[in-house]
C-alpha atoms as a PDB file:
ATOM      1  CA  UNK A   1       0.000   0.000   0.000  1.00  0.00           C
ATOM      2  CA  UNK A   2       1.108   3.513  -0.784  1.00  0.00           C
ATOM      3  CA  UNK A   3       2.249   5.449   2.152  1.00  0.00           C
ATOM      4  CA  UNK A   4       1.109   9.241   1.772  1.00  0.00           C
ATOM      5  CA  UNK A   5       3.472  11.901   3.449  1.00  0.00           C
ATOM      6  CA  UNK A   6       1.715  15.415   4.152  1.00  0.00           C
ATOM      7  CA  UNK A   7       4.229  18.270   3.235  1.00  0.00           C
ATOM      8  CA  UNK A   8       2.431  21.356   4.968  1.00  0.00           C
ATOM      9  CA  UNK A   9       1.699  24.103   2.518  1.00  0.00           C
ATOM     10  CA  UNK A  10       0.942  26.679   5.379  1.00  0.00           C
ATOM     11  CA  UNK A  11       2.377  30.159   2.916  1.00  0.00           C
ATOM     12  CA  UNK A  12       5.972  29.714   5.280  1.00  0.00           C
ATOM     13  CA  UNK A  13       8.124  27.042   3.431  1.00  0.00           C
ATOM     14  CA  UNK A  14       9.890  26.428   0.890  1.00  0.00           C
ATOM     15  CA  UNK A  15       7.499  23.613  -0.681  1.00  0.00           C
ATOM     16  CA  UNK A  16       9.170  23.119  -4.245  1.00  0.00           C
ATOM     17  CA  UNK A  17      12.785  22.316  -2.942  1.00  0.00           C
ATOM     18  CA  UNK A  18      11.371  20.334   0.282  1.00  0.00           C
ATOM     19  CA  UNK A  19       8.513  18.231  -2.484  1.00  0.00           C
ATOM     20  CA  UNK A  20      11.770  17.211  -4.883  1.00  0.00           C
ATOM     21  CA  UNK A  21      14.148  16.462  -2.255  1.00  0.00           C
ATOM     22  CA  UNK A  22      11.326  14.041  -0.770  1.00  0.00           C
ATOM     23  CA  UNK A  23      10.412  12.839  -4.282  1.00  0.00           C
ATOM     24  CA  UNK A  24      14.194  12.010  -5.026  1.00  0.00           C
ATOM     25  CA  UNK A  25      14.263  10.428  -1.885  1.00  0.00           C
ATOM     26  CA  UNK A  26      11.184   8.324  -2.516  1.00  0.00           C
ATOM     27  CA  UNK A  27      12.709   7.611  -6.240  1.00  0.00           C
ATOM     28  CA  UNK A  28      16.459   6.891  -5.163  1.00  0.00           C
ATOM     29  CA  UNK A  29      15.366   4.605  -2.516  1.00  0.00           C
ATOM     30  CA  UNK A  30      12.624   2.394  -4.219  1.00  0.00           C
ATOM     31  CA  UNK A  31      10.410   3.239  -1.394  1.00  0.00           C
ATOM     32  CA  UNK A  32       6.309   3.031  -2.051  1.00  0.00           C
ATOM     33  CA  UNK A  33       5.256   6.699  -1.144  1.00  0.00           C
ATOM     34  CA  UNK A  34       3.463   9.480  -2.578  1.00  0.00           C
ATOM     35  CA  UNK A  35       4.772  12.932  -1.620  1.00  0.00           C
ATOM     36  CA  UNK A  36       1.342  15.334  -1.140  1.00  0.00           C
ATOM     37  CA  UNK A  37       1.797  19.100  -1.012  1.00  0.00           C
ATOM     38  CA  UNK A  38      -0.973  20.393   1.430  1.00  0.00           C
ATOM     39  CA  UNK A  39      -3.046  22.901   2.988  1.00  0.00           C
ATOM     40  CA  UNK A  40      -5.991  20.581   4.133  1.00  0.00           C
ATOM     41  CA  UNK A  41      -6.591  18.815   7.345  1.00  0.00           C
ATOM     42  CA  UNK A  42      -8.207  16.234   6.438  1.00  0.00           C
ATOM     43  CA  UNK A  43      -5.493  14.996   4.380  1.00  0.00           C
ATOM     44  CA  UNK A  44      -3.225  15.349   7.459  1.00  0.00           C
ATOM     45  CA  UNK A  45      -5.068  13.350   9.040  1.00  0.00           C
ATOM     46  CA  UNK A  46      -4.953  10.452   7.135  1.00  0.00           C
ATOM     47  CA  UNK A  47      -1.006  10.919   6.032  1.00  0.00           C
ATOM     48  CA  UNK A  48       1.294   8.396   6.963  1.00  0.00           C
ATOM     49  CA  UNK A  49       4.154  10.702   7.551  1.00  0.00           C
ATOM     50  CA  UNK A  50       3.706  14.741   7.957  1.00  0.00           C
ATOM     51  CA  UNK A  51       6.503  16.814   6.996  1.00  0.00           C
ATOM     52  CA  UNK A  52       6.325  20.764   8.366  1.00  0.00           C
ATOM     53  CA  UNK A  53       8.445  23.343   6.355  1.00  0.00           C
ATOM     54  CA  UNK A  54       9.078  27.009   7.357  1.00  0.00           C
ATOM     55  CA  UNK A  55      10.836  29.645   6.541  1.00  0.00           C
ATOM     56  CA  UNK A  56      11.278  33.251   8.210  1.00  0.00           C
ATOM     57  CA  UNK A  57      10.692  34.278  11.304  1.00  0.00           C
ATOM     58  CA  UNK A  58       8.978  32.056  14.412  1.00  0.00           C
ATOM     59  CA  UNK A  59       5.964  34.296  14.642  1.00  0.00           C
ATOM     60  CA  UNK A  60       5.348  34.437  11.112  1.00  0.00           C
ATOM     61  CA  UNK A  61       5.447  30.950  10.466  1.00  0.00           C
ATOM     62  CA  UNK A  62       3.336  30.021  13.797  1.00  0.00           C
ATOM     63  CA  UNK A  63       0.610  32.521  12.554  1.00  0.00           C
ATOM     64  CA  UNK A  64       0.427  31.525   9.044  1.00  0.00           C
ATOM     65  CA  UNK A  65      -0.011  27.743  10.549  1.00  0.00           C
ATOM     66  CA  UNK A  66      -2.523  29.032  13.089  1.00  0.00           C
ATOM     67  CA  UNK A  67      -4.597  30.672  10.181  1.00  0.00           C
ATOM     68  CA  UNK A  68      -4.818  27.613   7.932  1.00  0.00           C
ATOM     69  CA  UNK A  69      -8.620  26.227   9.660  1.00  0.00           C
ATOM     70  CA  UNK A  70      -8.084  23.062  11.703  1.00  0.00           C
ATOM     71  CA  UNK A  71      -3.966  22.509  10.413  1.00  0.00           C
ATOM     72  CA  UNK A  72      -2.992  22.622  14.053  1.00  0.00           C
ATOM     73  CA  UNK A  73      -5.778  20.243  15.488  1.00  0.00           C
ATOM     74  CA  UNK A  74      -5.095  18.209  12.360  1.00  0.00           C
ATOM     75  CA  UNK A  75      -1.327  18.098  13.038  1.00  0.00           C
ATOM     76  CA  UNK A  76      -1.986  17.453  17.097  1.00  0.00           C
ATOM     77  CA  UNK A  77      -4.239  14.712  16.577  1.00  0.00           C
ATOM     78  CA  UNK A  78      -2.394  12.842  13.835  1.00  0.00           C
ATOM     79  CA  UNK A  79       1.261  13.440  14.743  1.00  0.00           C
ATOM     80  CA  UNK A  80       1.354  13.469  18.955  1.00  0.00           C
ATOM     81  CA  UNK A  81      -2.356  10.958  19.084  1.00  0.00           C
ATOM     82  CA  UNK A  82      -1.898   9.209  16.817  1.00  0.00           C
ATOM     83  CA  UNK A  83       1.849   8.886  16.263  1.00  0.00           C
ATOM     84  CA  UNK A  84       2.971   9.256  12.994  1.00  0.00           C
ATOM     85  CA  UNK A  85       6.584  10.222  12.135  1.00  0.00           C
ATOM     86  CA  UNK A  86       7.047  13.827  11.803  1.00  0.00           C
ATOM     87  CA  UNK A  87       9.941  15.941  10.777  1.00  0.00           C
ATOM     88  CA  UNK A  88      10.391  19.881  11.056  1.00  0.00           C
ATOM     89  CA  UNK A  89      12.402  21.332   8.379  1.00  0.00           C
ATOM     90  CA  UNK A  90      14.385  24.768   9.665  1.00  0.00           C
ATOM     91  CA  UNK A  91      11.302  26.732  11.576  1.00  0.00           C
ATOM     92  CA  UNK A  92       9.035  23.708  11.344  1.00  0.00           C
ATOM     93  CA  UNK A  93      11.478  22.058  13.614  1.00  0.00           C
ATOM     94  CA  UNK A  94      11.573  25.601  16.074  1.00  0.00           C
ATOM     95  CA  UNK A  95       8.223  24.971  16.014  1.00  0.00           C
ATOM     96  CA  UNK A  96       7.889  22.442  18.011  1.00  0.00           C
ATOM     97  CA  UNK A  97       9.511  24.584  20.771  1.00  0.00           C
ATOM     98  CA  UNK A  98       7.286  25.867  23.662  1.00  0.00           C
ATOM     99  CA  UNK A  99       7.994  29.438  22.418  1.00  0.00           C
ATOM    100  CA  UNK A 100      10.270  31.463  20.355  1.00  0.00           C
ATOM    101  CA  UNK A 101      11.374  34.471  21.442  1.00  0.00           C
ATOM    102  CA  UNK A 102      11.744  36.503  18.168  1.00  0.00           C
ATOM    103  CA  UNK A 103      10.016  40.198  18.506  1.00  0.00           C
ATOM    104  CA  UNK A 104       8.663  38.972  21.841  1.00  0.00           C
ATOM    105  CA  UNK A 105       7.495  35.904  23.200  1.00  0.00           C
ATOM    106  CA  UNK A 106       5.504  33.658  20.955  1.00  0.00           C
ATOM    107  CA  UNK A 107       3.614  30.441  21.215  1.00  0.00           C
ATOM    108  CA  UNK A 108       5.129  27.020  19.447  1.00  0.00           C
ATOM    109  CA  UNK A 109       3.366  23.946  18.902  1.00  0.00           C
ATOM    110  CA  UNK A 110       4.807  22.624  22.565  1.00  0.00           C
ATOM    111  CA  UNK A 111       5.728  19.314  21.406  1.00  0.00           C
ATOM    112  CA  UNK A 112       9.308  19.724  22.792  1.00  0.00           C
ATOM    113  CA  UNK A 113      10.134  21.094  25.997  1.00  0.00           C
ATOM    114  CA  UNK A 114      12.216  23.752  24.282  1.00  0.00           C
ATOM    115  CA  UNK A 115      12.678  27.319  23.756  1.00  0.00           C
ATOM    116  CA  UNK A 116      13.591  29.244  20.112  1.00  0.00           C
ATOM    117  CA  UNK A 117      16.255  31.771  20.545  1.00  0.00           C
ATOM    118  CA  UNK A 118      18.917  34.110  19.184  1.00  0.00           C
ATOM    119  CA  UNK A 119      22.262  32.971  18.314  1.00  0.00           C
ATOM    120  CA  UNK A 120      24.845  34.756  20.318  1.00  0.00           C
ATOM    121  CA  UNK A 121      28.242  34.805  19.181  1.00  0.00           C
ATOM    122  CA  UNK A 122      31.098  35.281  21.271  1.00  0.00           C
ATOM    123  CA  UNK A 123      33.347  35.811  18.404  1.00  0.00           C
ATOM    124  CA  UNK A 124      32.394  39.098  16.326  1.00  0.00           C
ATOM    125  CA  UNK A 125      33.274  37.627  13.020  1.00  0.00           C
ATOM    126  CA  UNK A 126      31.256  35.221  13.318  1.00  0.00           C
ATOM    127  CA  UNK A 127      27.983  36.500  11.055  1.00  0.00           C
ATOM    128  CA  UNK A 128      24.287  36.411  12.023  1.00  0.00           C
ATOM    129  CA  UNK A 129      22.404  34.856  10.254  1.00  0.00           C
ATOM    130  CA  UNK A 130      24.831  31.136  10.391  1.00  0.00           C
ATOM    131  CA  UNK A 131      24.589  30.803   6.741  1.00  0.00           C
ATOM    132  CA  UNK A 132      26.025  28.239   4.849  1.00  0.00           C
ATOM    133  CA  UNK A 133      27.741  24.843   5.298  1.00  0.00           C
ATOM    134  CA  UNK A 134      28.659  23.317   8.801  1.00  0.00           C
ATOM    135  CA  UNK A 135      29.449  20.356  10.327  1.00  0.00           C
ATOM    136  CA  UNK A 136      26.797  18.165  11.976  1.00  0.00           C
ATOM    137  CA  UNK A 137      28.096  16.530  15.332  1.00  0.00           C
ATOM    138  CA  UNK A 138      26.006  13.411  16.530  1.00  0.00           C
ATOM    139  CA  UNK A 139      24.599  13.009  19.485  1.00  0.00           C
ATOM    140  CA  UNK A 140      22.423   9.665  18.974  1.00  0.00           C
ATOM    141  CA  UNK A 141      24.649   7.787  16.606  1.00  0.00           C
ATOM    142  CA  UNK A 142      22.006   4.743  17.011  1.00  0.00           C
ATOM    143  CA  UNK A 143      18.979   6.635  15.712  1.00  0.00           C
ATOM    144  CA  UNK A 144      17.262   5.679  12.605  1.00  0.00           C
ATOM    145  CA  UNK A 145      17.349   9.195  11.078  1.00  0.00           C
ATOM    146  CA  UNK A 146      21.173   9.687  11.761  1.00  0.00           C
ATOM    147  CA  UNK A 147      21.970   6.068   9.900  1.00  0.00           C
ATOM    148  CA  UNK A 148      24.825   6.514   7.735  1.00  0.00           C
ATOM    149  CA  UNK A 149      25.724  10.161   9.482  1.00  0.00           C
ATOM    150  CA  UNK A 150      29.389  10.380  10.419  1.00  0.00           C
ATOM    151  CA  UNK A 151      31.661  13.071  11.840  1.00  0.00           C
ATOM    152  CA  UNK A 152      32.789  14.203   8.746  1.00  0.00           C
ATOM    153  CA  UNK A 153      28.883  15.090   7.529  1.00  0.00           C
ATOM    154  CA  UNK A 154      28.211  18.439   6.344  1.00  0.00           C
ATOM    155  CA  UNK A 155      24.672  20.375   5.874  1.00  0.00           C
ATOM    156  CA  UNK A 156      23.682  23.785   4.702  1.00  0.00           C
ATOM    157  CA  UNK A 157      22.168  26.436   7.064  1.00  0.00           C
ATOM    158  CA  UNK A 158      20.480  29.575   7.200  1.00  0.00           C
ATOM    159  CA  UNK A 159      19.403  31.207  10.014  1.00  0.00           C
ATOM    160  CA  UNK A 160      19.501  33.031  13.601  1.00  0.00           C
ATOM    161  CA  UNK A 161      17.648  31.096  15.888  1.00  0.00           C
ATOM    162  CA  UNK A 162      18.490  27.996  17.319  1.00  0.00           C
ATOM    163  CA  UNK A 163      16.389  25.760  19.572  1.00  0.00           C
ATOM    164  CA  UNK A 164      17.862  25.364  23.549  1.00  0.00           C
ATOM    165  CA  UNK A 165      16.611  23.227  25.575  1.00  0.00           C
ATOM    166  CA  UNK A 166      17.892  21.713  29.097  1.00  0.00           C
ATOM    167  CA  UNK A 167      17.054  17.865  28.422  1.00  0.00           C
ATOM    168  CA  UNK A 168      20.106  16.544  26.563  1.00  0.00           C
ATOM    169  CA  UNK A 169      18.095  13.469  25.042  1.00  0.00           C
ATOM    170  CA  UNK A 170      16.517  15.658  22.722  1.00  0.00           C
ATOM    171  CA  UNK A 171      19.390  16.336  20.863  1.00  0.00           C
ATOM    172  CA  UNK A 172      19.846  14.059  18.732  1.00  0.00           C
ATOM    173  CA  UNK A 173      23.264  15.983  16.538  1.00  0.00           C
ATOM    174  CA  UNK A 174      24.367  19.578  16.973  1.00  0.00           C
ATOM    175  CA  UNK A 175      26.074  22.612  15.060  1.00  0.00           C
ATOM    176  CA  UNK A 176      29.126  24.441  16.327  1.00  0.00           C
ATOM    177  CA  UNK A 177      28.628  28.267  15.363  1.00  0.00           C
ATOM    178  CA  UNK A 178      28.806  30.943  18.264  1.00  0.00           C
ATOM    179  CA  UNK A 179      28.785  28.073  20.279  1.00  0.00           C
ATOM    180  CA  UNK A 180      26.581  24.694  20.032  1.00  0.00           C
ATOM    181  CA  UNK A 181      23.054  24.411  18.995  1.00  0.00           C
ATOM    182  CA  UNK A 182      20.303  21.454  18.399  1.00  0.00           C
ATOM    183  CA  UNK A 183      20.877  20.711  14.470  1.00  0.00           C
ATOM    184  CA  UNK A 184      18.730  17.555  14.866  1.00  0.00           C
ATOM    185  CA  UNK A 185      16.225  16.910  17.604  1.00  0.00           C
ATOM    186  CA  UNK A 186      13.690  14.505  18.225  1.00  0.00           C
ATOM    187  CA  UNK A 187      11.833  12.264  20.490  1.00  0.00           C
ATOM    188  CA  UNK A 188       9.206   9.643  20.062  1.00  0.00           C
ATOM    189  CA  UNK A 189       7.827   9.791  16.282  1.00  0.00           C
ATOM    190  CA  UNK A 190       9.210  13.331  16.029  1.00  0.00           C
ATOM    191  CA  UNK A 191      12.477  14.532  14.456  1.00  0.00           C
ATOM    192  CA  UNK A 192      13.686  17.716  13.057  1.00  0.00           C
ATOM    193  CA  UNK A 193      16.968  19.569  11.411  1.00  0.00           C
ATOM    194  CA  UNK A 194      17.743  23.312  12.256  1.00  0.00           C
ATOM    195  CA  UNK A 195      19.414  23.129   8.484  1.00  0.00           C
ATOM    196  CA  UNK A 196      17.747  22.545   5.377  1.00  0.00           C
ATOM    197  CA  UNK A 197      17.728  18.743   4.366  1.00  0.00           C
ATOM    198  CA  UNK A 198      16.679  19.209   1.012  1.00  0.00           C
ATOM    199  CA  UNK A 199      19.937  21.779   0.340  1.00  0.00           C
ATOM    200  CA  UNK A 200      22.402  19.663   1.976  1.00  0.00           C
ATOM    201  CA  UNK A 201      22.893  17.508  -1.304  1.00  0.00           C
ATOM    202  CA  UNK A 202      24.077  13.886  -0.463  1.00  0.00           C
ATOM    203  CA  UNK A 203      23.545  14.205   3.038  1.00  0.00           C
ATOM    204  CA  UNK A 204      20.360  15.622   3.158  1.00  0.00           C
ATOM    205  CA  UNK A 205      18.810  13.132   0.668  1.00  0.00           C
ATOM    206  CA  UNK A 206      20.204   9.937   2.974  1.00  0.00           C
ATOM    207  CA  UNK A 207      18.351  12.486   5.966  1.00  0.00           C
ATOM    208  CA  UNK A 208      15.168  12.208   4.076  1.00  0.00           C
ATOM    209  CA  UNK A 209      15.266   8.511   2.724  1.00  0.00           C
ATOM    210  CA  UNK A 210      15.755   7.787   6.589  1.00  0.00           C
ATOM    211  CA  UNK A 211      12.504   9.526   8.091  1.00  0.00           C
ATOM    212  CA  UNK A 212      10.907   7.775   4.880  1.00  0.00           C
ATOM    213  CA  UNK A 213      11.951   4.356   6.189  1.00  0.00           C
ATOM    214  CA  UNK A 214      11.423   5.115   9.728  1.00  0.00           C
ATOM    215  CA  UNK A 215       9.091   3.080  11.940  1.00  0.00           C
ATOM    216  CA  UNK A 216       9.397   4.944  15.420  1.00  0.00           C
END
């Protein structure tokens, strides 16, 4: 049977890169799946796998996925009821933070007991926003998601927030840039990368093909 995977259309991500990375994915690794850009619930809720984009800034991205009608009850009931893998691309992995803190203190999905925050560098020349490629450190070298990750792994970021959270078994691989951040987390049937998966060529593709194949 043909698994479905939801890829939120909520007006914050960046849907054609994130639908052909996922469709390569699907293609390179023989897997049964149909990739489904969306904007309706209903179809969430019946998705074997949900995948939430986002670009910009916390707020934004939290309001445009409060303003699509029943997304958010869709997501809750399918992804943290129900239990089916989910992975947060860039902001749709801040948001499943408590709160980011971005022009004031905003509301995340709560899924994580995490806050979204500014990077801080120590060193000046370091630039805000971290853009560009970086070296992924793991954390939970056993974890489905992470198969085939090694310390030499490389992925492509862009921005200037960075999850922080006190419970180290959330992290499942971080960053080094003004100091270390979450660049995976994840818990349960959730995972998600602070860079962009479907930019970080090779590495992000093996990312993707892994959450496909993933039976939390």
């Amino acid at each position: 049977m043909t698994d479905s995977v939801a890829l939120i259309d909520y007006g914050s991500g960046n849907l054609r890169s994130a639908a052909k990375a996922l469709e390569r994915a699907v293609a390179d690794g023989g897997l049964d799946a149909r990739i489904l850009v969306t904007n309706d619930p209903d179809i969430v809720r019946k998705a074997a796998r949900v995948v939430l984009p986002g670009v910009g800034a916390f707020a934004d991205c939290k309001a445009g996925l409060d303003a699509v009608p029943g997304m958010v009850d869709a997501l809750t009931e399918r992804v943290i009821r129900q239990g089916a893998p989910f992975l947060g691309i860039c902001v749709g992995m801040q948001l499943m933070a408590k709160a980011g803190v971005e022009h004031g203190v905003h509301p995340g999905l709560g899924w994580l007991d995490a806050t979204v925050e500014a990077l801080t560098p120590a060193d000046a020349s370091l630039k805000i926003p971290h853009m560009g490629w970086n070296q992924l450190v793991v954390k939970a070298p056993s974890h489905p998601v992470l198969a085939g990750i090694t310390p030499e792994t490389h992925a492509y970021f862009v921005h200037s927030f960075a999850m922080k959270t006190d419970d180290p078994a959330l992290v499942l691989a971080a960053c080094d840039y003004a100091g270390e951040f979450p660049a995976i987390v994840g818990r349960d049937n959730l995972v998600g990368t602070q860079f962009h998966p479907e930019k970080s060529q090779a590495a992000g593709l093996s990312i993707i093909g892994n959450f496909l194949r993933w039976l939390p």
